[in-house]
PDB file of N, CA and C in Angstrom:
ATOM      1  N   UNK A   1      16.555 -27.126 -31.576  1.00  0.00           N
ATOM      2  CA  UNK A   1      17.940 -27.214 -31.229  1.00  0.00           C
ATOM      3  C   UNK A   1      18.358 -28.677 -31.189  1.00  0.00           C
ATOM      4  N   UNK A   2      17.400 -29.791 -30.731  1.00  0.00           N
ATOM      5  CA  UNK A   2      17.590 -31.121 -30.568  1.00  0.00           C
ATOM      6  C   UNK A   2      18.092 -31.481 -31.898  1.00  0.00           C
ATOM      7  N   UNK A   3      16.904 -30.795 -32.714  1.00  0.00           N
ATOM      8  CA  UNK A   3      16.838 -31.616 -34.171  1.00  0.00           C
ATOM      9  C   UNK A   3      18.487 -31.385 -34.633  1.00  0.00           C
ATOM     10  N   UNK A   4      18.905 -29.766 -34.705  1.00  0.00           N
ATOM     11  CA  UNK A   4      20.041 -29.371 -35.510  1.00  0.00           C
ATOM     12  C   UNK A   4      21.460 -30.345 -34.530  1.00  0.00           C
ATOM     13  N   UNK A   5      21.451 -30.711 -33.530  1.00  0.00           N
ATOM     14  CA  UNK A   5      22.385 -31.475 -33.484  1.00  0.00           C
ATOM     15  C   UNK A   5      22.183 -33.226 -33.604  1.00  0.00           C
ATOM     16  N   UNK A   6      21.078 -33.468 -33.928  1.00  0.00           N
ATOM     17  CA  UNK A   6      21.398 -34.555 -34.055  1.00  0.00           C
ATOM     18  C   UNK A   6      21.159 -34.918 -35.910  1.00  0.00           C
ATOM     19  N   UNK A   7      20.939 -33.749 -36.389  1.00  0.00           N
ATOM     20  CA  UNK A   7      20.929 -33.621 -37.630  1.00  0.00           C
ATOM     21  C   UNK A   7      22.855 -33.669 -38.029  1.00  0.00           C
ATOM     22  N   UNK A   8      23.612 -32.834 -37.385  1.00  0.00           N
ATOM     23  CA  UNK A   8      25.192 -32.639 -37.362  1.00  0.00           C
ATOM     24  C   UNK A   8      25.547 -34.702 -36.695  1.00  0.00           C
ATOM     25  N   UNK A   9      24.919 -34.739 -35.549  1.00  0.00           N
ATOM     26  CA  UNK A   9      25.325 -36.192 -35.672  1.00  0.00           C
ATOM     27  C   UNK A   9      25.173 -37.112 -36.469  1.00  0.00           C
ATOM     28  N   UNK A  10      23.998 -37.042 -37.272  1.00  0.00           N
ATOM     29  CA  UNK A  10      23.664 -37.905 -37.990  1.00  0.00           C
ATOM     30  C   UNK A  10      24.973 -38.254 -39.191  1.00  0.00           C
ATOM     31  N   UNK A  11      25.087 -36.894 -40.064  1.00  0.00           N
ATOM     32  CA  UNK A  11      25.601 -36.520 -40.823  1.00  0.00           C
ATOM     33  C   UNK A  11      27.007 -36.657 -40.597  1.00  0.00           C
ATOM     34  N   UNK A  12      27.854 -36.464 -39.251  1.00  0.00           N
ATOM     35  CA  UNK A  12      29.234 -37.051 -38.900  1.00  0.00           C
ATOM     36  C   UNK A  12      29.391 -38.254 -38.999  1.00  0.00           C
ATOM     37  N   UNK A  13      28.268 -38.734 -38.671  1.00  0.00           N
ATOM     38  CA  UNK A  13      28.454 -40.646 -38.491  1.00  0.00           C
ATOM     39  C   UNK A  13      28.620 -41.353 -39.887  1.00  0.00           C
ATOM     40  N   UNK A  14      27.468 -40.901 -40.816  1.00  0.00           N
ATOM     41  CA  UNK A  14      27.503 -40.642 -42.337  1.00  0.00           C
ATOM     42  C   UNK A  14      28.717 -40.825 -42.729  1.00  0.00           C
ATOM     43  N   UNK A  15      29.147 -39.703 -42.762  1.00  0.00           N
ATOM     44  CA  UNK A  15      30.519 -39.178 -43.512  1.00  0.00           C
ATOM     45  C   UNK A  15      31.829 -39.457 -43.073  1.00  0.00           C
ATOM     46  N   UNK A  16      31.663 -40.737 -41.603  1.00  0.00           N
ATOM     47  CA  UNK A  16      32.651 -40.757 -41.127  1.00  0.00           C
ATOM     48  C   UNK A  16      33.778 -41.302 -41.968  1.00  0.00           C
ATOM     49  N   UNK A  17      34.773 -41.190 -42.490  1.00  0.00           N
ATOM     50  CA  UNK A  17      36.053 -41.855 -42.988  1.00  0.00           C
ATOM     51  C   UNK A  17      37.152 -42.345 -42.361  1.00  0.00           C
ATOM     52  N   UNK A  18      37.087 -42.805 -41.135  1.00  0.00           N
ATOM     53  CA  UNK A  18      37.695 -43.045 -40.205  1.00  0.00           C
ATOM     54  C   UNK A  18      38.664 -41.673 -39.661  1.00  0.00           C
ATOM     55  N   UNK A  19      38.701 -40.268 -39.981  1.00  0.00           N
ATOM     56  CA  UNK A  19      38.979 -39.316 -39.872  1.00  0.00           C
ATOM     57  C   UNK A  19      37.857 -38.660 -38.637  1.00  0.00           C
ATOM     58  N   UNK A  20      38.274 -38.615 -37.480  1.00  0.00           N
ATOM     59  CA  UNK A  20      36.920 -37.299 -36.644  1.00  0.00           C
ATOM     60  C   UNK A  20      36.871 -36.163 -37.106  1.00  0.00           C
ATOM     61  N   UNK A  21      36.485 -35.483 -36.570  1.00  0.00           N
ATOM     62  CA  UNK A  21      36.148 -33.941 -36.597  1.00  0.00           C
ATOM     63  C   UNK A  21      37.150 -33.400 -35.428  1.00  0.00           C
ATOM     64  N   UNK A  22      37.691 -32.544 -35.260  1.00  0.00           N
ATOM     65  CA  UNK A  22      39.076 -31.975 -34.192  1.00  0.00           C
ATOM     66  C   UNK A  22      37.739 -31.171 -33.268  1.00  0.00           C
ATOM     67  N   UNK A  23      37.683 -31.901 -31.985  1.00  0.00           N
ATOM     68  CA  UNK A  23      37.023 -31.583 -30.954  1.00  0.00           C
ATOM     69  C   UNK A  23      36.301 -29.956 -31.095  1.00  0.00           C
ATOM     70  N   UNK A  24      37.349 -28.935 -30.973  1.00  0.00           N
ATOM     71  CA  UNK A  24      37.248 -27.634 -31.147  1.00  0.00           C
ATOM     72  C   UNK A  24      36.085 -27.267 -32.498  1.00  0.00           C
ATOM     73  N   UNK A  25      36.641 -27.514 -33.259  1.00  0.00           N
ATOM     74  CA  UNK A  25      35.990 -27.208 -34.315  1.00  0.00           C
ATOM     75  C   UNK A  25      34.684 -27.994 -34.489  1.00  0.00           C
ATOM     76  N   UNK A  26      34.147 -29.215 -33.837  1.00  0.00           N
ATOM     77  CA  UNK A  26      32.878 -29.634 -33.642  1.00  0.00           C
ATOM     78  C   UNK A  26      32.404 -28.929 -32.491  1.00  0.00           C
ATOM     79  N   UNK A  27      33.102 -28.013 -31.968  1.00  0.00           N
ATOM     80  CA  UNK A  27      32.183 -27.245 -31.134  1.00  0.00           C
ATOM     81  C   UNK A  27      31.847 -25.607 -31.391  1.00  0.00           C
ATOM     82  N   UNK A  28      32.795 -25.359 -32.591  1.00  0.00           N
ATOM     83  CA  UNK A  28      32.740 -24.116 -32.986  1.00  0.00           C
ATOM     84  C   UNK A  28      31.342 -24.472 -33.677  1.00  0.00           C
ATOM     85  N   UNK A  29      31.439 -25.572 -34.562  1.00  0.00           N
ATOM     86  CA  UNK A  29      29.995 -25.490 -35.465  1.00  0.00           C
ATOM     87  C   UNK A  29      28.889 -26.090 -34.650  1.00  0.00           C
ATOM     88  N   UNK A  30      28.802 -27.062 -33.779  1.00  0.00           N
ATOM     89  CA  UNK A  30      27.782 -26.941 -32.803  1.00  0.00           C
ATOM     90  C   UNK A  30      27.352 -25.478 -32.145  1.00  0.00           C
ATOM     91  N   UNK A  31      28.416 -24.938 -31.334  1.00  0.00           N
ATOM     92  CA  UNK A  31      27.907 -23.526 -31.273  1.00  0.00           C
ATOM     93  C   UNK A  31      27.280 -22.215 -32.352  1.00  0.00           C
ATOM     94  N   UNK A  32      27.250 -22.525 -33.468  1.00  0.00           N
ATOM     95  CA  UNK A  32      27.218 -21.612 -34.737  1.00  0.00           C
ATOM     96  C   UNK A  32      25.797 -21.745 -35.071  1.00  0.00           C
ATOM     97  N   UNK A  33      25.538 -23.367 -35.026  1.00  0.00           N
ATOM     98  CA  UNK A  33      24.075 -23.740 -35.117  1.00  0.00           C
ATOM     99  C   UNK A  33      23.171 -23.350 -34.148  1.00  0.00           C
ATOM    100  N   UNK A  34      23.910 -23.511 -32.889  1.00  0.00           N
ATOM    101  CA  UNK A  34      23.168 -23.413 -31.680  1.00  0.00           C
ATOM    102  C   UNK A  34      22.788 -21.863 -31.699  1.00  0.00           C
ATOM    103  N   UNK A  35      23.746 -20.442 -32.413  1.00  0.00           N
ATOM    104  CA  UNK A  35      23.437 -19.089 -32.122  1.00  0.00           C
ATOM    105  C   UNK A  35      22.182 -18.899 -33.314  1.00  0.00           C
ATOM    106  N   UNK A  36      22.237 -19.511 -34.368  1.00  0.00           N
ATOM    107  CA  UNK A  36      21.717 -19.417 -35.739  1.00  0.00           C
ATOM    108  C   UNK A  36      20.220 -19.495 -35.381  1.00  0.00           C
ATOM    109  N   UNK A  37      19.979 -20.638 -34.898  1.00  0.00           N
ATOM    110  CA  UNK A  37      18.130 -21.295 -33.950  1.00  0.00           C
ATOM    111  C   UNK A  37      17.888 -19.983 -33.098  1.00  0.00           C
ATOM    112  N   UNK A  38      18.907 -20.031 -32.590  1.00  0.00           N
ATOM    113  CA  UNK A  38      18.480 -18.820 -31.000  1.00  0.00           C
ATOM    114  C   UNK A  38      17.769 -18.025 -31.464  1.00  0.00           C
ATOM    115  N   UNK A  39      18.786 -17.106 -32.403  1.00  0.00           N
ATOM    116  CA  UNK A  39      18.311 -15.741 -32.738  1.00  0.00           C
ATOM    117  C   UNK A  39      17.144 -16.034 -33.834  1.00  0.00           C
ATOM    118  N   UNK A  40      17.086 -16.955 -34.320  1.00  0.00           N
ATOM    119  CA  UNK A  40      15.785 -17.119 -35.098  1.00  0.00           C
ATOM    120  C   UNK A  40      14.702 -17.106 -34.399  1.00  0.00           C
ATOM    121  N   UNK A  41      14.847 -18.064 -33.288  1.00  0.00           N
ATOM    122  CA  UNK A  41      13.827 -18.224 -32.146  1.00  0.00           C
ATOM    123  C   UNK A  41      13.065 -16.813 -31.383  1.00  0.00           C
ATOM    124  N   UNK A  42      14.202 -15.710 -31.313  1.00  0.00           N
ATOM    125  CA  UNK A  42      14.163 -14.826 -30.640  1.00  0.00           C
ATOM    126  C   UNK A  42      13.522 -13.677 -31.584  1.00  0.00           C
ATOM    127  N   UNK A  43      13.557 -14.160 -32.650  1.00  0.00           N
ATOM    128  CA  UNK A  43      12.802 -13.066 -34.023  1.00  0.00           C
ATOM    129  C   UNK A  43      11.978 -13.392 -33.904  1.00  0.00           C
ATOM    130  N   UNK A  44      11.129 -14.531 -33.839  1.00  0.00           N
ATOM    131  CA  UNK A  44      10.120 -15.120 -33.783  1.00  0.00           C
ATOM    132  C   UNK A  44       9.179 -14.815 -32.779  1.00  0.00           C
ATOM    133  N   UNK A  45       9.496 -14.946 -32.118  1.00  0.00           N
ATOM    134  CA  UNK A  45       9.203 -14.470 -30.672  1.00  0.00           C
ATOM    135  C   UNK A  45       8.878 -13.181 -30.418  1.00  0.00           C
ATOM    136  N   UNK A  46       9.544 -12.531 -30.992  1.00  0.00           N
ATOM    137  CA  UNK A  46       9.716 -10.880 -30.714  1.00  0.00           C
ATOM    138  C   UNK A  46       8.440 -10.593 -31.875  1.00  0.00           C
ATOM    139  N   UNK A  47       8.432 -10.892 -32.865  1.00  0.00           N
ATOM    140  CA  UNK A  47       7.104 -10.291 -33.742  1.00  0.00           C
ATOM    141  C   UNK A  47       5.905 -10.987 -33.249  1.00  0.00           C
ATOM    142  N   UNK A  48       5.803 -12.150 -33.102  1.00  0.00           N
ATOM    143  CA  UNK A  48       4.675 -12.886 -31.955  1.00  0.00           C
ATOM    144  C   UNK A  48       4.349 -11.617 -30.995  1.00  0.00           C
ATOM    145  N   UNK A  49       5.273 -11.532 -30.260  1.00  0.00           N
ATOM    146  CA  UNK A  49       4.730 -10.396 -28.679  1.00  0.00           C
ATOM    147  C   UNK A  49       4.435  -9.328 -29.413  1.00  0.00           C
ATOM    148  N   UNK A  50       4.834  -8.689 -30.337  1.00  0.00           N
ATOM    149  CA  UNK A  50       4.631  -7.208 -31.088  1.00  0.00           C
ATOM    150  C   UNK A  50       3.147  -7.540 -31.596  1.00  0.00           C
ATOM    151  N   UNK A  51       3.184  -8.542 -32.350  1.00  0.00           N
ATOM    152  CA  UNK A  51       1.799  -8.026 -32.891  1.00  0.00           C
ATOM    153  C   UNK A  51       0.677  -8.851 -31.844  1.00  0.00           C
ATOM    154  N   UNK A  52       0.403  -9.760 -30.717  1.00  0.00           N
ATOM    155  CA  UNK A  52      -0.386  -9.640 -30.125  1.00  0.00           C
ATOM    156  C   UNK A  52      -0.688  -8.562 -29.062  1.00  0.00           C
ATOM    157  N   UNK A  53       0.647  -7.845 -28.855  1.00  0.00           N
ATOM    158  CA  UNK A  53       0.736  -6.452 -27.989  1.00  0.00           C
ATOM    159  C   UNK A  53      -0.490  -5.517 -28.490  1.00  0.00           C
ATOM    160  N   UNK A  54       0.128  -5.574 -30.086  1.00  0.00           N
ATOM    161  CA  UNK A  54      -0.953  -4.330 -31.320  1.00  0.00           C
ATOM    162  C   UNK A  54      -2.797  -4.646 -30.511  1.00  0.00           C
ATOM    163  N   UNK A  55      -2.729  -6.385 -30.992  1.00  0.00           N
ATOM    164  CA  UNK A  55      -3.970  -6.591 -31.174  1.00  0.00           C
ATOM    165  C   UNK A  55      -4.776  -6.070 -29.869  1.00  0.00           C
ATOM    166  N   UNK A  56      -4.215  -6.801 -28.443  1.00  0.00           N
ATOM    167  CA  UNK A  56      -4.622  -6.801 -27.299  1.00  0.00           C
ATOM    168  C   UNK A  56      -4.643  -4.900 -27.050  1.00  0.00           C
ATOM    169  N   UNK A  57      -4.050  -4.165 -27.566  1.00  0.00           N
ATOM    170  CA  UNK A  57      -3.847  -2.799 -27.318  1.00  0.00           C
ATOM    171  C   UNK A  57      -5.412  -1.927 -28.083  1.00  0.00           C
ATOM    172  N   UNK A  58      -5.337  -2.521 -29.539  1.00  0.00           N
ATOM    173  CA  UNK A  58      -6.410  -2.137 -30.352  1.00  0.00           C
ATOM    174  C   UNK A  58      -7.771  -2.847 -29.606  1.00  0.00           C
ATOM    175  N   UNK A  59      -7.749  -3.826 -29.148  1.00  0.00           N
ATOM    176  CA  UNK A  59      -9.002  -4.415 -28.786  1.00  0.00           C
ATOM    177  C   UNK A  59      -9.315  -3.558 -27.091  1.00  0.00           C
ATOM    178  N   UNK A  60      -8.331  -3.409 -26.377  1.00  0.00           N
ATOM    179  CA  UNK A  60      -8.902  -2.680 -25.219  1.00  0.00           C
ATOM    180  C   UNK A  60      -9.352  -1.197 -25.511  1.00  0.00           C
ATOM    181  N   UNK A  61      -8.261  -0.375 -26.696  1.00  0.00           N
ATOM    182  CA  UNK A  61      -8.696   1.068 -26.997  1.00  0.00           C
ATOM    183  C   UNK A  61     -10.429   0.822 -27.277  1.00  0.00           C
ATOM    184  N   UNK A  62     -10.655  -0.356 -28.207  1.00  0.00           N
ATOM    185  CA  UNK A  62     -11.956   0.145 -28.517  1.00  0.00           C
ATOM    186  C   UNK A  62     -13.237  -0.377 -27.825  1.00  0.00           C
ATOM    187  N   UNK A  63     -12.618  -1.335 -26.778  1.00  0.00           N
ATOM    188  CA  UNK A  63     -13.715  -1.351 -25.791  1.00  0.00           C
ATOM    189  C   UNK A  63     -13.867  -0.162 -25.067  1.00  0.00           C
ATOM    190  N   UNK A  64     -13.029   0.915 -24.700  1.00  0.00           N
ATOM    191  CA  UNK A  64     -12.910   1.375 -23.885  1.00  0.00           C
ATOM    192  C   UNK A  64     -13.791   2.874 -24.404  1.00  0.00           C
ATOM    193  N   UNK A  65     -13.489   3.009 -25.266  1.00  0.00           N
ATOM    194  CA  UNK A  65     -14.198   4.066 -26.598  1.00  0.00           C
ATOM    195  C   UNK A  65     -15.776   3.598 -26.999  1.00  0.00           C
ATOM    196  N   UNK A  66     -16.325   2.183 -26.901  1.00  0.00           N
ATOM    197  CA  UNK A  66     -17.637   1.952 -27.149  1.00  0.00           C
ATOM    198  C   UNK A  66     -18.203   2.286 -25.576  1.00  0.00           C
ATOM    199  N   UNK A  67     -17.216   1.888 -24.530  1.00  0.00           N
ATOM    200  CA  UNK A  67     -18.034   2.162 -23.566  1.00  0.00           C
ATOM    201  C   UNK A  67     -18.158   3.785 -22.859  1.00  0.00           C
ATOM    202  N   UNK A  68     -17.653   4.617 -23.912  1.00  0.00           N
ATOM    203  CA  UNK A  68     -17.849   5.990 -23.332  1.00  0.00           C
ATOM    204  C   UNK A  68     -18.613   6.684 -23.964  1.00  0.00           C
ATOM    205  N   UNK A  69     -18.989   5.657 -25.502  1.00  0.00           N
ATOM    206  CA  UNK A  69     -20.129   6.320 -26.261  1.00  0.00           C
ATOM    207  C   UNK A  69     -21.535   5.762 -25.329  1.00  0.00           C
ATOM    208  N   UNK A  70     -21.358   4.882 -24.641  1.00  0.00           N
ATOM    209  CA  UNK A  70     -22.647   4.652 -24.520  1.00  0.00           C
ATOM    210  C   UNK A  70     -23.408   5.802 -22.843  1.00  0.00           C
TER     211      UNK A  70
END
């Protein structure tokens, strides 16, 4: 999130033409970036917990199954 706004700062300062950006609208696209990371973050995240859920789930079933064969 750091990076993507100071990636947008970088790039304003850049391009400045003595023209700003209209307050609002540098916050519509600050916010746009800011939802874009989130929910990426949150995909990320979410298949992370899913598949160590699987693993940790498969690894207790079959301890639990070697120890009733024995």
């Amino acid at each position: 999130m750091v990076t993507i706004l100071s990636v947008v700062t970088i790039m304003q300062g850049c391009s400045d033409t003595g023209v700003s950006m209209d307050p609002a609208r540098q916050k519509a696209v600050v916010d746009s970036l800011v939802q874009v990371s989130t929910e990426e973050l949150k995909d990320s995240i979410a298949t992370a917990c899913e598949q160590r859920l699987e693993n940790e789930v498969k690894a207790k079933a079959d301890s639990i199954f070697k120890a009733m064969k024995k």
